[in-house]
Protein backbone atom coordinates (compact mmCIF):
# COMPACT_ATOMS: atom_id res chain seq x y z
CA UNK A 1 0.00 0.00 0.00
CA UNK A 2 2.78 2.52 0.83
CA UNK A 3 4.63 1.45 -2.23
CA UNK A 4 1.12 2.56 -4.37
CA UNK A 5 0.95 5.97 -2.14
CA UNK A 6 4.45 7.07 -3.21
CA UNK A 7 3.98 5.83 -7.14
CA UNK A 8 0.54 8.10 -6.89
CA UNK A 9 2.39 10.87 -5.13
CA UNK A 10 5.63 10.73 -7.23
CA UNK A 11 3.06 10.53 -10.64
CA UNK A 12 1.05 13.61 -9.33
CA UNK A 13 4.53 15.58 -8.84
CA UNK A 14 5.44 14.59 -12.17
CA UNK A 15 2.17 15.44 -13.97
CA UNK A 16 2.29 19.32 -11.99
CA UNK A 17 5.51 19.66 -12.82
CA UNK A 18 4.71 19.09 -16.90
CA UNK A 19 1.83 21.31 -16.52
CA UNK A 20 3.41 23.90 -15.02
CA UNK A 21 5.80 24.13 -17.97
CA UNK A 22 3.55 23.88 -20.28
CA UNK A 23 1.96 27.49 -18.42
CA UNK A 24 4.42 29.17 -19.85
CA UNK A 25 2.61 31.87 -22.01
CA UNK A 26 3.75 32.80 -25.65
CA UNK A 27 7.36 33.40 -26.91
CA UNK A 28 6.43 36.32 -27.95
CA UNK A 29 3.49 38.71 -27.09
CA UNK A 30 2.49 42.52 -28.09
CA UNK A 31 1.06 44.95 -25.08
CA UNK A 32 -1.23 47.65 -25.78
CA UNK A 33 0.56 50.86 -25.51
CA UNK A 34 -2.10 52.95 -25.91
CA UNK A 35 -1.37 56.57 -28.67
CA UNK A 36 2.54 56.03 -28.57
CA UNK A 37 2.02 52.40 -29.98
CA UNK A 38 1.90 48.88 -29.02
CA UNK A 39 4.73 47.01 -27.57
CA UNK A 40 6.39 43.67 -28.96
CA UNK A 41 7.03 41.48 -26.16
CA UNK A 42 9.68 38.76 -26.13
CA UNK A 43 8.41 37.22 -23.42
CA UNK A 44 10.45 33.81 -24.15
CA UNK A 45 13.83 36.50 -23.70
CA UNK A 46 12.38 37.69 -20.47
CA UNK A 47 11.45 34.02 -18.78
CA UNK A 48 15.21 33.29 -19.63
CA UNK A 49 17.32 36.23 -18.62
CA UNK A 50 15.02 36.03 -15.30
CA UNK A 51 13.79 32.60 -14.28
CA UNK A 52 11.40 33.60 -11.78
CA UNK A 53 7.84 34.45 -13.07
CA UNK A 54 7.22 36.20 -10.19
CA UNK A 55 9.36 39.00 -10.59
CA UNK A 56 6.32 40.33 -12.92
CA UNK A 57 3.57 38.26 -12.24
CA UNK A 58 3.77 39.18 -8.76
CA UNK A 59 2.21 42.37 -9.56
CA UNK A 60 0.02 41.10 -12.45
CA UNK A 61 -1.39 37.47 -13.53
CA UNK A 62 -0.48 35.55 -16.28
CA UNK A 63 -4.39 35.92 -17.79
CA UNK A 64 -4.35 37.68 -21.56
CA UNK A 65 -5.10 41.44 -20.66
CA UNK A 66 -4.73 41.21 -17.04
CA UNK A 67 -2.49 44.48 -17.15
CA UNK A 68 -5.50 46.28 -18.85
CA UNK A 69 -8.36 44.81 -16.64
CA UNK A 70 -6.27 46.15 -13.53
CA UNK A 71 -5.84 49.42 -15.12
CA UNK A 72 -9.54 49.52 -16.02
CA UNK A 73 -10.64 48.49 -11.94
CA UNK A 74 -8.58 51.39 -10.90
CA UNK A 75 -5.78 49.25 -9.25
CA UNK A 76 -3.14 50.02 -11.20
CA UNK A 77 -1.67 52.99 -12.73
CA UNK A 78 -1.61 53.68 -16.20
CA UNK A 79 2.25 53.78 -16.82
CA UNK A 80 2.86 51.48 -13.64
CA UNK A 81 4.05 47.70 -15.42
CA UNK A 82 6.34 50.18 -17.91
CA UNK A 83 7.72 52.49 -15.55
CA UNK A 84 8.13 50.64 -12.60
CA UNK A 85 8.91 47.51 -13.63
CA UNK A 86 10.43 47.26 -17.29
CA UNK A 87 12.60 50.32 -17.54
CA UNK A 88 13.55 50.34 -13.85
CA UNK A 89 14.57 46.98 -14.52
CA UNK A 90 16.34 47.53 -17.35
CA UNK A 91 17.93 50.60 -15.78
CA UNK A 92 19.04 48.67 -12.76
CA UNK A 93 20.72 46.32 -15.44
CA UNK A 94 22.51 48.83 -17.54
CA UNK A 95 24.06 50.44 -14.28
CA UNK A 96 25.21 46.92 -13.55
CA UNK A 97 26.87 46.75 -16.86
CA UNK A 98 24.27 43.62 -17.55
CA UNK A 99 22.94 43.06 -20.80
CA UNK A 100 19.76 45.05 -20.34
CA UNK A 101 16.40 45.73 -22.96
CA UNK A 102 15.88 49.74 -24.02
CA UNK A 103 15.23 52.25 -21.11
CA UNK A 104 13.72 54.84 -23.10
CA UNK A 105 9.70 54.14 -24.19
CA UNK A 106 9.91 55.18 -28.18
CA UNK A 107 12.47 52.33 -28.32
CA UNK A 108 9.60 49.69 -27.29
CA UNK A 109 6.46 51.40 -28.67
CA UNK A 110 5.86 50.57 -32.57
CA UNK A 111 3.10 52.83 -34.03
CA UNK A 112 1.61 50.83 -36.99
């Protein structure tokens, strides 16, 4: 019996574990940047250079226009994800002398 407990438990880890990798969102994304353009997103870049979700989905969740619906309910700002997080990130890398993303906002916002 405890041999069939720890196959069921070790299966279960094994079966989170593959879905949680599978969670991973798109490569590759585009925000809504409102009049100075959208934003293309390498999110695949991002997941690798930081490894821990969390570090932005922390303050927002991984559901398709969360950043919006927050915006929209009044608890978040409307520059808040850019400023605070992206280009002070970015910033903070580029003092560091890390390979960093752009720090100013016409260098991420495409208008079409």
């Amino acid at each position: 019996m405890k041999k069939i407990a720890l196959l069921m438990v070790g299966i279960m880890l094994v079966v989170a574990v593959s879905v949680a990798e599978q969670n991973k969102g798109a490569e590759d994304m585009e925000l809504f940047g409102g009049k100075q353009g959208n934003i293309p997103f390498p999110h695949h870049i991002h997941q690798k250079a930081l490894k821990d979700c969390k570090i932005c989905h922390d303050v927002f969740s991984q559901a398709p226009g969360s950043i919006e619906k927050l915006k929209a309910e009044g608890k978040m700002r409307k520059k808040q994800v850019m400023n605070k997080q992206c280009i002070a990130c970015h910033k903070g890398k580029k003092k560091a002398k890390e390979k960093t993303g752009p720090t100013s906002c016409s260098k991420c916002h495409k208008k079409s």
